[in-house]
Protein backbone atom coordinates (compact mmCIF):
# COMPACT_ATOMS: atom_id res chain seq x y z
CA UNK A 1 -4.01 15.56 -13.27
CA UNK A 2 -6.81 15.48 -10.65
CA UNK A 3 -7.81 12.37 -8.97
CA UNK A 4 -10.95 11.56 -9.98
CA UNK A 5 -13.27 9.51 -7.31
CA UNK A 6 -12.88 6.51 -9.52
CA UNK A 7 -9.03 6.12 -9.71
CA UNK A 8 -9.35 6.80 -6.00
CA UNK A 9 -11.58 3.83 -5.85
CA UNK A 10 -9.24 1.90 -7.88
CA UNK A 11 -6.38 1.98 -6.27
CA UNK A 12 -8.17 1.58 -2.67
CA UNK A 13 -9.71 -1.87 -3.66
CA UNK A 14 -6.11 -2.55 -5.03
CA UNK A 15 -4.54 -2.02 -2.03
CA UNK A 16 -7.58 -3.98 -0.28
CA UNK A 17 -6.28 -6.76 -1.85
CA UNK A 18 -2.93 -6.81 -0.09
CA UNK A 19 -2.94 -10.26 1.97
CA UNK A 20 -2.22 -10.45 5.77
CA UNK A 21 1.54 -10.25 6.52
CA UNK A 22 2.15 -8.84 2.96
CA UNK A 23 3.64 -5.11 2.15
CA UNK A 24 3.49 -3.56 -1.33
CA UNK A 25 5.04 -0.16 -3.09
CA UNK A 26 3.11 2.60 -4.32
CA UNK A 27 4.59 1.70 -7.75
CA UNK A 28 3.16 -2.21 -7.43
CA UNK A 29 -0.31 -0.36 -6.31
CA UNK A 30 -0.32 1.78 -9.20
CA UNK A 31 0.73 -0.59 -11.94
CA UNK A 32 -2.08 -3.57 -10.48
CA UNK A 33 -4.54 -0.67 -10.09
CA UNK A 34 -4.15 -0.11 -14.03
CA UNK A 35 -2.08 3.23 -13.42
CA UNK A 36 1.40 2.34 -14.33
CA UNK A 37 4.04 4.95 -13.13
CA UNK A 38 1.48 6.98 -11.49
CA UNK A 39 3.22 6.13 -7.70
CA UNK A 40 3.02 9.40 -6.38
CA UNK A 41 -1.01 9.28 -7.30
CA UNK A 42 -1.40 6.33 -5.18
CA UNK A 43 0.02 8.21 -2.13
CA UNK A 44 -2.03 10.73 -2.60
CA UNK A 45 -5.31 8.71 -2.72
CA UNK A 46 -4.02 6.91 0.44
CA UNK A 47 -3.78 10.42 1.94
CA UNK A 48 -7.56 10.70 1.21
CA UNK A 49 -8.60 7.30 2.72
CA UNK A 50 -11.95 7.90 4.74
CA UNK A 51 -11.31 7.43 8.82
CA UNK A 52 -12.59 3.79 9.80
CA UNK A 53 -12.74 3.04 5.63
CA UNK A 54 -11.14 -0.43 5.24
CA UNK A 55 -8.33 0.12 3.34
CA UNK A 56 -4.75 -0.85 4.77
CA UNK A 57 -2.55 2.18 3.52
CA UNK A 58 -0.53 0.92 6.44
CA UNK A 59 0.80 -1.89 4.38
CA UNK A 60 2.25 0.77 1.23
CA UNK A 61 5.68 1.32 1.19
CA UNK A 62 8.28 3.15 -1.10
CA UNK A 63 10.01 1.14 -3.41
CA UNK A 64 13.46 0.79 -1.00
CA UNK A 65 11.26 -0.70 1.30
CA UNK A 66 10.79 2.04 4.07
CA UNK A 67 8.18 4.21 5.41
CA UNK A 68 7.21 7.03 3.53
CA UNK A 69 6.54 9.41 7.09
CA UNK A 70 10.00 10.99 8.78
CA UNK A 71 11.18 8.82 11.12
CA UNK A 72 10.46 9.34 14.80
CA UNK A 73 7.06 10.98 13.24
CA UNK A 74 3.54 9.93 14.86
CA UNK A 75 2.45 8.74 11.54
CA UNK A 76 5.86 6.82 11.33
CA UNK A 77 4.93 5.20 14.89
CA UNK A 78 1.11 4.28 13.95
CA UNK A 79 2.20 2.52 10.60
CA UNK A 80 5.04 0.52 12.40
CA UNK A 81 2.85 -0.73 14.95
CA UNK A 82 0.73 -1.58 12.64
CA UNK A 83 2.83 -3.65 10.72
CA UNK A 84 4.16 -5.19 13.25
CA UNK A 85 0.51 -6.23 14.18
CA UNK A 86 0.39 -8.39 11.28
CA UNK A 87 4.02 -9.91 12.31
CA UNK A 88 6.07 -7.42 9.33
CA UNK A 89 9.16 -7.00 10.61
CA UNK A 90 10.13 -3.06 10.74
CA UNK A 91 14.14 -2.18 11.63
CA UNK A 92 15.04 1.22 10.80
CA UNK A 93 11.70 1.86 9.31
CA UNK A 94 12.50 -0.39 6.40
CA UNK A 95 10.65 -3.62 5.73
CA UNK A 96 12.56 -6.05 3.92
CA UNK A 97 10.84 -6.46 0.69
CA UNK A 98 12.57 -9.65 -0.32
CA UNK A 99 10.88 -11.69 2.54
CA UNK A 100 7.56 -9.35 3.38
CA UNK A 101 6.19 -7.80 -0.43
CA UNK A 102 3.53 -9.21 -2.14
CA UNK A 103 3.42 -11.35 -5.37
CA UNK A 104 0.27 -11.85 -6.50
CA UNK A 105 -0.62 -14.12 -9.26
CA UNK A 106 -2.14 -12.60 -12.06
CA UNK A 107 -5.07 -14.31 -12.73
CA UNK A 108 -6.18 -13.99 -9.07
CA UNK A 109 -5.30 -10.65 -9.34
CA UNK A 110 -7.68 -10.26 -12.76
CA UNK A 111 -10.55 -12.17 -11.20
CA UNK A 112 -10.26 -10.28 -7.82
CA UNK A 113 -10.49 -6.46 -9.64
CA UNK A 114 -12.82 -7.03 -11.86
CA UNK A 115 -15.64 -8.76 -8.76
């Protein structure tokens, strides 16, 4: 299936929504962006993210926690950093989930997507 502009644009102002010092999985992006089980979709709009477009694909993780990028990678490197620039703590490239993923509430969430 071919991502269209719009799901694109769905899942970016998902991900938008991620607060500071908060991580989230592709899978959590694609089932609050209205695309359950459509994970690997997600990564591929991130891929596509405009340079200097304000969307945080740094905070998307896979769903053990760790960095999607091979480790000792320069992609690896940029999204530790910047992680760890909004105090989420990286070891191994793995974020620990339990303490650092994001729960939102489900009303906010409803009001939130559909502004």
């Amino acid at each position: 299936m071919p991502l269209s502009q719009s799901k694109r644009q769905q899942i970016w102002q998902t991900v938008r929504l991620i607060p500071y010092g908060k991580v989230a999985t592709y899978g959590q992006i694609a089932d609050l962006a209205g695309l359950p089980g459509r994970a690997r979709l997600v990564g591929k709009s991130l891929s596509c993210v405009p340079e200097g477009a304000a969307v945080p694909w740094f905070k998307v993780l896979r769903s053990d926690g760790k960095i999607a990028f091979p480790p000792g990678s320069q992609q690896a490197h940029l999204q530790v950093g910047l992680l760890q620039e909004e105090a989420i703590v990286v070891v191994n490239n793995r974020v620990k989930l339990m303490t650092f993923q994001w729960q939102p509430d489900l009303a906010e969430m409803l009001w939130k997507l559909s502004r």
